[in-house]
N, C-alpha and C. Protein backbone atom coordinates (compact mmCIF):
# COMPACT_ATOMS: atom_id res chain seq x y z
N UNK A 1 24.35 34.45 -37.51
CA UNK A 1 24.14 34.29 -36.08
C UNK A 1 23.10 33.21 -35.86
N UNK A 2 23.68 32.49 -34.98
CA UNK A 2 22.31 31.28 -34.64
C UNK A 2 21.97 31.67 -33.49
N UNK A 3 20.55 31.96 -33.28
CA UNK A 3 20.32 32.24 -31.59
C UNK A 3 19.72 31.41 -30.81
N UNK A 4 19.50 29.99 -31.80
CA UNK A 4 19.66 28.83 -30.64
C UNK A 4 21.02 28.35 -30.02
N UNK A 5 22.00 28.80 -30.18
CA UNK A 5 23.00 28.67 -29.73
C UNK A 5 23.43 29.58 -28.40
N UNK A 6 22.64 30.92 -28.51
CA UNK A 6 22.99 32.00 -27.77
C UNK A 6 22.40 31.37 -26.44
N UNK A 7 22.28 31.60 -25.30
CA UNK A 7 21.44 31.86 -24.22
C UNK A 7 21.64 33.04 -22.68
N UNK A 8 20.89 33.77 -22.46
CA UNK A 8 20.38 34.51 -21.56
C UNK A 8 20.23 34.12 -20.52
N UNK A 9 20.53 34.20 -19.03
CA UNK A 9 20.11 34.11 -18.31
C UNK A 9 19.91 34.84 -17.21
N UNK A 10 18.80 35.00 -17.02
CA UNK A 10 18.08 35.98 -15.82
C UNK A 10 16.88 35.43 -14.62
N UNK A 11 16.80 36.29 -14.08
CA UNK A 11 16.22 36.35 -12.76
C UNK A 11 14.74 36.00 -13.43
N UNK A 12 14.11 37.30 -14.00
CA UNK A 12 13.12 37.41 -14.62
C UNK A 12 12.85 37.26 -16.32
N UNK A 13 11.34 37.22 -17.22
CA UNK A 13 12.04 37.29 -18.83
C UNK A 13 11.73 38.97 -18.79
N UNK A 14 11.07 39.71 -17.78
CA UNK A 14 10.88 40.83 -17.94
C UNK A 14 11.63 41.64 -18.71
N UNK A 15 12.71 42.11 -18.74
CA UNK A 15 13.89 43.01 -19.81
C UNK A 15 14.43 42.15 -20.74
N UNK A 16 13.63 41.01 -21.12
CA UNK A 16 14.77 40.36 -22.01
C UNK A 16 13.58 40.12 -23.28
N UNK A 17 14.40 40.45 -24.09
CA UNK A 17 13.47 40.44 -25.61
C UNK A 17 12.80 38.80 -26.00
N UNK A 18 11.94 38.93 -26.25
CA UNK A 18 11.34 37.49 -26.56
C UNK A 18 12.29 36.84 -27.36
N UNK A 19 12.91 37.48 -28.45
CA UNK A 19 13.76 37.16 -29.62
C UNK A 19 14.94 35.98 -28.48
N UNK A 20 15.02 36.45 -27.35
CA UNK A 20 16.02 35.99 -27.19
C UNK A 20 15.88 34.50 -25.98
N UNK A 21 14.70 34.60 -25.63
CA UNK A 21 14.19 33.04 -24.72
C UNK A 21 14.30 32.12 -25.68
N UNK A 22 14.24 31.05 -24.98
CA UNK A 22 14.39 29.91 -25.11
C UNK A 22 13.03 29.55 -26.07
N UNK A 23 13.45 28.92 -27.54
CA UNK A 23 12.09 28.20 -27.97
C UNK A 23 12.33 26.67 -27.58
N UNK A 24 10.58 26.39 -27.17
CA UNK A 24 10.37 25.79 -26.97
C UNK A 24 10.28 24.62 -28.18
N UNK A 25 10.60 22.82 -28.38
CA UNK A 25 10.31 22.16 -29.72
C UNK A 25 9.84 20.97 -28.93
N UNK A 26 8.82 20.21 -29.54
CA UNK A 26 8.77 18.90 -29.56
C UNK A 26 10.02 17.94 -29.66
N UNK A 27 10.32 16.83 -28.79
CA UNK A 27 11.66 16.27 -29.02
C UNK A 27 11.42 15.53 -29.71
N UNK A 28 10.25 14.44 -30.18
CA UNK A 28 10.15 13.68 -31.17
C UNK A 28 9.02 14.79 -32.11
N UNK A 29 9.40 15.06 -32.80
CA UNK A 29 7.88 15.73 -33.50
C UNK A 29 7.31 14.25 -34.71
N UNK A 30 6.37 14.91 -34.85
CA UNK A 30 5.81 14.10 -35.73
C UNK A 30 6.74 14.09 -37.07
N UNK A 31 6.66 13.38 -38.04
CA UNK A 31 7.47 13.54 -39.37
C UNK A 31 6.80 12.27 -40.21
N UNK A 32 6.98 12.26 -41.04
CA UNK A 32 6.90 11.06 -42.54
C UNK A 32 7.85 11.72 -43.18
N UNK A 33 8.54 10.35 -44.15
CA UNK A 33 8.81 10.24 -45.13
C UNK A 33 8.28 10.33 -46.51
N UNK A 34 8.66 11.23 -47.77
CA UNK A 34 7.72 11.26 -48.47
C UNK A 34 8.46 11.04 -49.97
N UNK A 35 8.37 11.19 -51.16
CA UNK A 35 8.90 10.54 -52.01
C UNK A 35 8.23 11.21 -53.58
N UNK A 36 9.00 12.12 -54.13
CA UNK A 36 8.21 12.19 -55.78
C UNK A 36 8.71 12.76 -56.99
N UNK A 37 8.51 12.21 -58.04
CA UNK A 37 9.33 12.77 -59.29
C UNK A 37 9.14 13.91 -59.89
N UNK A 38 10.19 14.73 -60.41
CA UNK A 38 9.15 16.54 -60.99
C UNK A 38 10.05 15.87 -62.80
N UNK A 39 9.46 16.56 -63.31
CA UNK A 39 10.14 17.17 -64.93
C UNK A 39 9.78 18.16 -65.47
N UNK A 40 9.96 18.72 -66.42
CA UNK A 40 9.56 20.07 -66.94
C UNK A 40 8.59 19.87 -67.54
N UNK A 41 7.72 20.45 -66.97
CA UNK A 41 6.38 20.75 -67.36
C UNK A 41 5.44 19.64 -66.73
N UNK A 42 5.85 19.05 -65.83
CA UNK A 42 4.53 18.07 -64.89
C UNK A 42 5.59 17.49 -63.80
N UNK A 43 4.81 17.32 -62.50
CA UNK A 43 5.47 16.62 -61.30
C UNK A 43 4.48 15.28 -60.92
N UNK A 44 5.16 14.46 -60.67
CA UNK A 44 4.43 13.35 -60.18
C UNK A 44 3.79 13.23 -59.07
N UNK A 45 3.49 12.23 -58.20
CA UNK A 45 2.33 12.34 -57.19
C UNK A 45 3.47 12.50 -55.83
N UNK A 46 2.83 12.85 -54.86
CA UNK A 46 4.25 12.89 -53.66
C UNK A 46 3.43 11.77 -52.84
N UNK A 47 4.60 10.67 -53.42
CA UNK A 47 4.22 9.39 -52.14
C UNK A 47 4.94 9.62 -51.06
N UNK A 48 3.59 9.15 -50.03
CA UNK A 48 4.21 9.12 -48.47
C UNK A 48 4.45 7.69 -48.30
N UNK A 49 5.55 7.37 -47.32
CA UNK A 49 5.73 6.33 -46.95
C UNK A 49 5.24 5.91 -45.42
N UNK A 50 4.84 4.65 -45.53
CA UNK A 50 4.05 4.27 -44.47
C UNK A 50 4.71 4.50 -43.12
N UNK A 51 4.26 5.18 -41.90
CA UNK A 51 4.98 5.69 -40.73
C UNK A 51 5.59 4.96 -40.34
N UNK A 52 5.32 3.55 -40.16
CA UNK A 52 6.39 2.53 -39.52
C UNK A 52 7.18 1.47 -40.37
N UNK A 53 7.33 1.96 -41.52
CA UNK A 53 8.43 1.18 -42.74
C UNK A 53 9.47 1.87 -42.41
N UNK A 54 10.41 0.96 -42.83
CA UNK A 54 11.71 0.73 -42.68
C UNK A 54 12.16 1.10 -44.30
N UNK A 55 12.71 2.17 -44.68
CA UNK A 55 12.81 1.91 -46.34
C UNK A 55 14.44 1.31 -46.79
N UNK A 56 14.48 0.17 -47.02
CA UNK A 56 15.58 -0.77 -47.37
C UNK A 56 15.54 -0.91 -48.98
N UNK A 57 15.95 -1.87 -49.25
CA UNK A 57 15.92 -1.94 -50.93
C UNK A 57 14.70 -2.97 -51.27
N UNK A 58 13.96 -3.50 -50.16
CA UNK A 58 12.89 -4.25 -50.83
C UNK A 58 11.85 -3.19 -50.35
N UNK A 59 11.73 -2.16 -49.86
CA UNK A 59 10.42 -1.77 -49.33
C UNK A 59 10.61 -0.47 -50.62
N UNK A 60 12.27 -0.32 -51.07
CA UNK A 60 11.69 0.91 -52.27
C UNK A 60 11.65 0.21 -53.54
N UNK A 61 11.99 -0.87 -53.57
CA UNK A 61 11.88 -1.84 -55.01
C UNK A 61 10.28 -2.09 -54.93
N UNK A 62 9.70 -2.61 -54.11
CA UNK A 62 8.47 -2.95 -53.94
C UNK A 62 7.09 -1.57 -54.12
N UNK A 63 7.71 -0.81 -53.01
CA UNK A 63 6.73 0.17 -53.21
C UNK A 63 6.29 1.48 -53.27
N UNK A 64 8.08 1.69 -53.30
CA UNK A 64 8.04 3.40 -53.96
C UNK A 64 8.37 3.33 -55.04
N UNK A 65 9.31 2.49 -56.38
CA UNK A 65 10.04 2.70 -57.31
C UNK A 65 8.75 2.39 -58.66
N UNK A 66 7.91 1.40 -58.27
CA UNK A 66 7.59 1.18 -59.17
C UNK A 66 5.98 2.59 -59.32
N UNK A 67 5.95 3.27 -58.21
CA UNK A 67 5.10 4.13 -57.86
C UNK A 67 5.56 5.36 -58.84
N UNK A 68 7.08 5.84 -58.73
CA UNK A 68 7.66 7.00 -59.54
C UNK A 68 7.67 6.68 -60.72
N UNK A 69 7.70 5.32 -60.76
CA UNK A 69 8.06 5.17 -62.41
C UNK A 69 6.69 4.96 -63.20
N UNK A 70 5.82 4.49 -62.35
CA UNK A 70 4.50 5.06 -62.87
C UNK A 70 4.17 5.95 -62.96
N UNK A 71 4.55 7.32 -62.53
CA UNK A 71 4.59 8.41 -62.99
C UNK A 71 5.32 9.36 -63.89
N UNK A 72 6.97 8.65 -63.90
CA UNK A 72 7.21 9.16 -64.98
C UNK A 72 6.52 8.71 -66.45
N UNK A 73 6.02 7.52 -66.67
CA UNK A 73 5.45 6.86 -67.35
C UNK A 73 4.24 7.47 -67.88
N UNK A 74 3.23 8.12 -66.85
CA UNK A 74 2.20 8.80 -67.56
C UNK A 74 2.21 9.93 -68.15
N UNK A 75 3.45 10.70 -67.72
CA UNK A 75 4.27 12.04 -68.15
C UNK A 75 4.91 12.07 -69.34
N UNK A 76 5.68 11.30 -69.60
CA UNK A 76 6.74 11.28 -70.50
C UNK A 76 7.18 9.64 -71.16
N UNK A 77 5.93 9.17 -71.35
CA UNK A 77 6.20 7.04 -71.81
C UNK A 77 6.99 6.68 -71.40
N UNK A 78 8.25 6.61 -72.51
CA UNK A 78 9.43 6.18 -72.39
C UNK A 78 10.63 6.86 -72.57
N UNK A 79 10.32 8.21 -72.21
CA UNK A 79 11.34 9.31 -72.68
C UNK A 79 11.74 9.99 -72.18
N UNK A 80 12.01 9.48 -70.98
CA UNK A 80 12.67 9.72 -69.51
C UNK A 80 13.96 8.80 -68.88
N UNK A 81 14.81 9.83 -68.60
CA UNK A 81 15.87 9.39 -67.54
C UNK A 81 15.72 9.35 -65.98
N UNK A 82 15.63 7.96 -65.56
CA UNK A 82 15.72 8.22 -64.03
C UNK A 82 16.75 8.80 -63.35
N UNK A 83 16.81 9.63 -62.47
CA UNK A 83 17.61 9.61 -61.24
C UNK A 83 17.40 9.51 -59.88
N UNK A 84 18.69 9.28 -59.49
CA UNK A 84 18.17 9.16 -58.15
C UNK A 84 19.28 9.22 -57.11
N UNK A 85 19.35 9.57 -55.85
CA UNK A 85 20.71 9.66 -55.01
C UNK A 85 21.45 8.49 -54.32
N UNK A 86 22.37 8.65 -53.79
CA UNK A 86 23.25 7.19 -53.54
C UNK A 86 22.65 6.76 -52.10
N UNK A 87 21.68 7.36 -51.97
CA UNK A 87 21.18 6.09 -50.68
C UNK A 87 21.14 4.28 -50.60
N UNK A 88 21.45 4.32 -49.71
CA UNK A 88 21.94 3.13 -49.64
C UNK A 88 20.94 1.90 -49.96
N UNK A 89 19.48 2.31 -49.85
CA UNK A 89 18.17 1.55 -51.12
C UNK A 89 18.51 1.43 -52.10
N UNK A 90 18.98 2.59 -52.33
CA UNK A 90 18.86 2.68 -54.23
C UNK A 90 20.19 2.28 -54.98
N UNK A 91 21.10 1.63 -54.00
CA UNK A 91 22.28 1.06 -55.01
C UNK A 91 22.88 -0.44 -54.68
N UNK A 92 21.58 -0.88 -53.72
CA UNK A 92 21.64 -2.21 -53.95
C UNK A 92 21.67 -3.24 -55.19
N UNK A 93 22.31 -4.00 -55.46
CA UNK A 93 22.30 -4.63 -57.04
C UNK A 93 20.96 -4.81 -57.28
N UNK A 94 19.88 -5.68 -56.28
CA UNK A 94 18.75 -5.67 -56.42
C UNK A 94 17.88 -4.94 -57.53
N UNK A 95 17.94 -3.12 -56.78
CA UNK A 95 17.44 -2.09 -57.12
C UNK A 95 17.91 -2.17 -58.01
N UNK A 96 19.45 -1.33 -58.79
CA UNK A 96 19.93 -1.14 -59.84
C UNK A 96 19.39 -2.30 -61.35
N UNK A 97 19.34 -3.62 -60.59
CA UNK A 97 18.78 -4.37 -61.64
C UNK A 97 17.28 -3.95 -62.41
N UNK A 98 16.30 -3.93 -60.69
CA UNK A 98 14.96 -3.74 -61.34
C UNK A 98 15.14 -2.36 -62.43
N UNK A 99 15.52 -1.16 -61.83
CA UNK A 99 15.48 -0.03 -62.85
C UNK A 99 16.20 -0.27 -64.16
N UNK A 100 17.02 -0.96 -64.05
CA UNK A 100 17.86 -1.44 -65.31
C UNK A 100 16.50 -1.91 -66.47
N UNK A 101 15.90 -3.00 -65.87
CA UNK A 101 14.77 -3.55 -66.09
C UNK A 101 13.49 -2.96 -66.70
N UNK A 102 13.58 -1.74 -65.63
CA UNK A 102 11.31 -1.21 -66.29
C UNK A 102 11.84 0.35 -66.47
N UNK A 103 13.06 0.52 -66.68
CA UNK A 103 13.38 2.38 -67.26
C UNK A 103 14.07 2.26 -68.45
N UNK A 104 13.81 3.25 -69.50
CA UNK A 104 14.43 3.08 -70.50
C UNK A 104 16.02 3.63 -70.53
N UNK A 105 16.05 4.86 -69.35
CA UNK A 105 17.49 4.89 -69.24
C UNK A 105 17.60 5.53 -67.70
N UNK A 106 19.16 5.60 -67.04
CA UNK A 106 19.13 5.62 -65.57
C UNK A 106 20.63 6.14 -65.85
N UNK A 107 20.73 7.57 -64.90
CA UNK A 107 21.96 7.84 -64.61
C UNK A 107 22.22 6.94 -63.22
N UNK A 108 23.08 5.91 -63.46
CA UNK A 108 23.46 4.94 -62.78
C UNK A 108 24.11 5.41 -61.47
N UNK A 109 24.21 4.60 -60.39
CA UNK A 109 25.24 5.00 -59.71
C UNK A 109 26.65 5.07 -59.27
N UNK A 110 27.61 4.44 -60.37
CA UNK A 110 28.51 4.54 -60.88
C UNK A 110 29.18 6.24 -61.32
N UNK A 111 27.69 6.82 -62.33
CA UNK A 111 27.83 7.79 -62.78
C UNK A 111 27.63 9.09 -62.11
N UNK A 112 27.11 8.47 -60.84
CA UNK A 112 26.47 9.92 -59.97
C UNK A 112 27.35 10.25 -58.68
N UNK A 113 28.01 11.36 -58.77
CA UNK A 113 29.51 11.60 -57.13
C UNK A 113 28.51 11.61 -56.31
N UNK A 114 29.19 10.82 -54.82
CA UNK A 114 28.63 10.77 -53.97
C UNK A 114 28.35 11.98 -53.12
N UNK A 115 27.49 12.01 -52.38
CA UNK A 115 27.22 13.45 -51.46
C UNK A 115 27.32 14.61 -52.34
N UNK A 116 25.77 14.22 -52.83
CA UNK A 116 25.76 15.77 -54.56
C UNK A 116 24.68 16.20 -54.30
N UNK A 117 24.12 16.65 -53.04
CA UNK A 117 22.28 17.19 -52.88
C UNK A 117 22.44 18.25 -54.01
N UNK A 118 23.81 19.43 -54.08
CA UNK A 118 23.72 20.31 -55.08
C UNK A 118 23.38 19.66 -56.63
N UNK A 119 23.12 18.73 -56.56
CA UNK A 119 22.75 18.19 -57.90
C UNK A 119 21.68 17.57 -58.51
N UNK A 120 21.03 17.84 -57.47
CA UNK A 120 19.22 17.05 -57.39
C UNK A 120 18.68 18.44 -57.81
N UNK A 121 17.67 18.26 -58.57
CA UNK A 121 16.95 19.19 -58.48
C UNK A 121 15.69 19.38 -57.34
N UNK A 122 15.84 18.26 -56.86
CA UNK A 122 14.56 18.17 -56.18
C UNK A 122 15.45 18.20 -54.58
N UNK A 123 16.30 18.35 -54.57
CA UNK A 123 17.07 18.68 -53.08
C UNK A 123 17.71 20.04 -52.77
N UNK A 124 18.46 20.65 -54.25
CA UNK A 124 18.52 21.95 -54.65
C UNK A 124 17.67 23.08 -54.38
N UNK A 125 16.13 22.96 -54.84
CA UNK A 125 15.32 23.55 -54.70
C UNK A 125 14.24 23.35 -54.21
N UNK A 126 13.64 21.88 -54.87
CA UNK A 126 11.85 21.97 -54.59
C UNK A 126 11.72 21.18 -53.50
N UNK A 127 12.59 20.69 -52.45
CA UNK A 127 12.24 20.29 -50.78
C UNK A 127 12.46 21.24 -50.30
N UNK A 128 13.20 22.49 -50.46
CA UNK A 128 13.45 23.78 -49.95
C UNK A 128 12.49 24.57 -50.09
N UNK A 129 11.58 24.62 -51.27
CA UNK A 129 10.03 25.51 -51.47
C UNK A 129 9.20 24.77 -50.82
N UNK A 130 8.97 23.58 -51.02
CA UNK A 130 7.90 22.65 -49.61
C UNK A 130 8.62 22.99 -48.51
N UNK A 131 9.80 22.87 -48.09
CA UNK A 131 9.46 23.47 -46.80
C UNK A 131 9.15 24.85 -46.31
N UNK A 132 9.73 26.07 -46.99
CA UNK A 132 9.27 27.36 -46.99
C UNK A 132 7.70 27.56 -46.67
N UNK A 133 6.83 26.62 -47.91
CA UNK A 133 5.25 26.83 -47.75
C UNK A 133 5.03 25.95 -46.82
N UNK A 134 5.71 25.23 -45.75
CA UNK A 134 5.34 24.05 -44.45
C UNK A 134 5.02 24.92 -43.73
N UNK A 135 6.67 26.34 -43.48
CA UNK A 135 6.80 26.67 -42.30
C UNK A 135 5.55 28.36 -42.12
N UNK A 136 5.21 28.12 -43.51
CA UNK A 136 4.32 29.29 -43.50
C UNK A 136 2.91 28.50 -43.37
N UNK A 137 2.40 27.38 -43.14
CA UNK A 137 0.72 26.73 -43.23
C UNK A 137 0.43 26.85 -42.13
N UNK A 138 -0.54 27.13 -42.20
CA UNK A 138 -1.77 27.27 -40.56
C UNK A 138 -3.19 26.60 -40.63
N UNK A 139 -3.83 25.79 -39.82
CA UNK A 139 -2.45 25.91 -39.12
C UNK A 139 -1.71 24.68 -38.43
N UNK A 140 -0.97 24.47 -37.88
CA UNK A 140 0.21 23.50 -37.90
C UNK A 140 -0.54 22.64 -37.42
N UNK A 141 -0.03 21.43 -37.97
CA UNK A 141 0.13 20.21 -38.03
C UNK A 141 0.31 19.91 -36.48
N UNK A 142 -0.56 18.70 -35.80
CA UNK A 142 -0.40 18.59 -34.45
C UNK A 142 -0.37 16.82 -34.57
N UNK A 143 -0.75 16.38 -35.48
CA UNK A 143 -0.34 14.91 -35.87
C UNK A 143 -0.30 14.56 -37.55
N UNK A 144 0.48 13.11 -37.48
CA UNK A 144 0.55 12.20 -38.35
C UNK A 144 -0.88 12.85 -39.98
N UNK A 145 -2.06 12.19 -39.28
CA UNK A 145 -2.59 12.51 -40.39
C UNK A 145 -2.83 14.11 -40.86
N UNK A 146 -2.21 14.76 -40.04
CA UNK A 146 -2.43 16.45 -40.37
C UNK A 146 -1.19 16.67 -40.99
N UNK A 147 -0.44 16.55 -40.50
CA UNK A 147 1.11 16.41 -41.80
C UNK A 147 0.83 16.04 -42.91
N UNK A 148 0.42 15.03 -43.33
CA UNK A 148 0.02 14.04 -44.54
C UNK A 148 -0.78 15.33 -45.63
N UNK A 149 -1.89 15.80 -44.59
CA UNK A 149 -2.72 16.47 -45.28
C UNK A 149 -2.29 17.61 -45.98
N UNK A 150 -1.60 18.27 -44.71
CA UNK A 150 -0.24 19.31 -45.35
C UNK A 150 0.73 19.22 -45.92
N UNK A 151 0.94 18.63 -46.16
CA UNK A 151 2.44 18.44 -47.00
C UNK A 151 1.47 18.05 -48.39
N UNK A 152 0.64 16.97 -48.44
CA UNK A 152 -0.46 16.68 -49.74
C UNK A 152 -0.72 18.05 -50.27
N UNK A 153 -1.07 18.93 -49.32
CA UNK A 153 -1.93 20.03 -50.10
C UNK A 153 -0.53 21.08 -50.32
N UNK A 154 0.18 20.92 -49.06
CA UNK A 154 1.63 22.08 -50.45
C UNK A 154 1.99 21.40 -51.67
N UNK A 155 1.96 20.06 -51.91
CA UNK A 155 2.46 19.76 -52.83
C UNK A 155 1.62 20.00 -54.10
N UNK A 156 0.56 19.39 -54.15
CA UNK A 156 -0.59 20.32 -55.01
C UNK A 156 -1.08 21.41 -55.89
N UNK A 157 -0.60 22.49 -54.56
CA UNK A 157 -0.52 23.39 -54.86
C UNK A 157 0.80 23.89 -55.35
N UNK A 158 1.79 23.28 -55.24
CA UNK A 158 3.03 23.99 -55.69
C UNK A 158 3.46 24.42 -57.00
N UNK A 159 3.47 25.36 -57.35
CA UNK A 159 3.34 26.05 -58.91
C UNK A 159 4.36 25.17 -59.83
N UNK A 160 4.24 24.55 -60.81
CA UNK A 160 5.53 23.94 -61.75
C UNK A 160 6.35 25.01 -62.15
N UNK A 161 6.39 25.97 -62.20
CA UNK A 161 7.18 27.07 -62.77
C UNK A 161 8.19 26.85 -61.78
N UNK A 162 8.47 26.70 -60.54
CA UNK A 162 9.52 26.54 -59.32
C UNK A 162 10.48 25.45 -60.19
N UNK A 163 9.46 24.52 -60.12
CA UNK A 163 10.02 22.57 -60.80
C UNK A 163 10.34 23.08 -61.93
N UNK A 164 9.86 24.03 -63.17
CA UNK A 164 10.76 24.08 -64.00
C UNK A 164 11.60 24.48 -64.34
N UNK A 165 12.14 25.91 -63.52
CA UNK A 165 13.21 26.93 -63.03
C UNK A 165 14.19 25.78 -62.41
N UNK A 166 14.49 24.86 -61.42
CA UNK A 166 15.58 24.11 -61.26
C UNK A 166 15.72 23.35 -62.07
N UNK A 167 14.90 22.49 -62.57
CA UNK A 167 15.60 22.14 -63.68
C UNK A 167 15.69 22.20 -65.00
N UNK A 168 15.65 23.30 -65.21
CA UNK A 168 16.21 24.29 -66.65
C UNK A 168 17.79 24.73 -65.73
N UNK A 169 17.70 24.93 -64.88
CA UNK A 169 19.11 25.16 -64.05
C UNK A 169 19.76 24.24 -63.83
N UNK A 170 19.51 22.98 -64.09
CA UNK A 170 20.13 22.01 -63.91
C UNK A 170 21.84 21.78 -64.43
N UNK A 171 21.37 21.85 -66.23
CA UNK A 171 22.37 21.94 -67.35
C UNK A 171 23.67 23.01 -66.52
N UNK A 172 23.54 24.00 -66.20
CA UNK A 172 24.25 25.10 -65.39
C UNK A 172 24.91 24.44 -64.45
N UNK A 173 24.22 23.51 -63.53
CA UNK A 173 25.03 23.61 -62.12
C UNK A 173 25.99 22.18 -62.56
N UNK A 174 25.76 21.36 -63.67
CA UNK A 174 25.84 20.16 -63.56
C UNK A 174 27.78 20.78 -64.67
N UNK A 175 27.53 21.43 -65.47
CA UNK A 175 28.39 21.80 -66.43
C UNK A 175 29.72 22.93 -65.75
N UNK A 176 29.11 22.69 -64.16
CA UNK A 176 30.17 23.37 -63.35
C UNK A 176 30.90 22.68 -62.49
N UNK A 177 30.87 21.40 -63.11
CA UNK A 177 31.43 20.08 -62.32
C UNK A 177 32.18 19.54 -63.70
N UNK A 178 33.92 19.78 -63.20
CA UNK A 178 34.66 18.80 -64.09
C UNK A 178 34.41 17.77 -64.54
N UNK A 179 33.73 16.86 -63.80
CA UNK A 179 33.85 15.29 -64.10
C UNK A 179 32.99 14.65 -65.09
N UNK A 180 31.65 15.90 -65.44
CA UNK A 180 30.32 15.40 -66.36
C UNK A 180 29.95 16.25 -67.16
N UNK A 181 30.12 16.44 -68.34
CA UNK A 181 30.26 17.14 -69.62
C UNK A 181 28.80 16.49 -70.29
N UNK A 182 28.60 17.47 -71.15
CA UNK A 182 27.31 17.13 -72.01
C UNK A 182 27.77 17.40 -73.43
C-alpha cells in the first residue's frame, strides 16, 4: 500500500488519523552527489561532488576517477578490479581509455548488462544501509553543508561487516545470471 497515493478528504483533520494527512516535502530539497569504492575488508573515502558540477566524462575522468582509484590503490596496490555502471560518464572512450590506462584490470563495459543495480554491490546494498542510517539521523539536515556532514559521518561510521556481507554475496547473485560464469 502506498499512502501517498491515498487521499482523504474532509471538512476537519479532527477524525482522521494523522497516518492518513497529507505529508508535507520540500520540492527542491537539498541533495549532493556522492561517490565511493568498498572491498572486503576496507571502503574507500565517500567523495562528494561539488553542488554545481555537471558530472560528464571530463569532470569524472578529472576528478572523481582518479580519487577511487586512489583508494583502491592504498587498499589493495594493484590487486584490484574496477567496476563500475553504464552511466553515460563512464563509457565514454575517453574514460574507458584512462581506466584502461592507471587500473590493472576493469570489468569493461562491453562486459557489464545494462540496467544491473542488482549487480553492484554498492547499489544492492550499501546505498540502501546509508540511506536507512540518513532516514534515522537527528537531527535532519536543513542544508547543503549539514548533508555533507551527515552523510560524511554515516559513512564513517558504517560497519564493514555490511560492505563485506554484499560482497561475499556477490559470487551468488552474479552466478544467477546466464550470461557470466566464473
Amino acid at each position: 500500500m502506498n499512502s501517498q497515493n491515498d487521499h482523504v478528504w474532509v471538512k476537519g483533520k479532527k477524525n482522521v488519523s494523522t497516518s492518513r494527512l497529507l505529508i508535507k516535502r520540500a520540492k527542491f530539497a537539498p541533495h549532493l552527489m556522492v561517490s565511493a569504492g568498498v572491498c572486503c575488508g576496507s571502503k574507500g573515502q565517500l567523495h562528494v561532488v561539488d553542488e554545481k558540477a555537471k558530472v560528464n566524462a571530463s569532470c569524472y575522468a578529472t576528478k572523481l576517477l582518479p580519487n577511487l582509484i586512489k583508494d583502491c590503490r592504498h587498499f589493495l596496490s594493484d590487486n584490484f578490479i574496477f567496476q563500475q555502471d553504464g552511466a553515460p560518464a563512464h563509457t565514454v572512450a575517453s574514460v574507458q581509455d584512462w581506466i584502461q590506462k592507471n587500473c590493472p584490470d576493469l570489468v569493461g563495459k562491453d562486459e557489464w548488462p545494462p540496467n544491473s543495480p542488482d549487480l553492484n554491490p554498492m547499489d544492492y546494498h550499501v546505498w540502501g544501509v546509508m540511506l536507512e542510517r540518513y532516514q534515522r539521523y537527528t537531527p535532519n539536515p536543513t542544508n547543503i553543508a549539514e548533508l555533507k556532514t551527515a552523510l560524511l559521518a554515516i559513512w564513517n561510521d558504517l560497519p564493514q561487516e555490511f560492505i563485506d556481507k554484499a560482497i561475499l554475496s556477490f559470487r551468488k547473485i552474479v552466478c544467477g545470471c546466464s550470461w557470466w560464469t566464473f
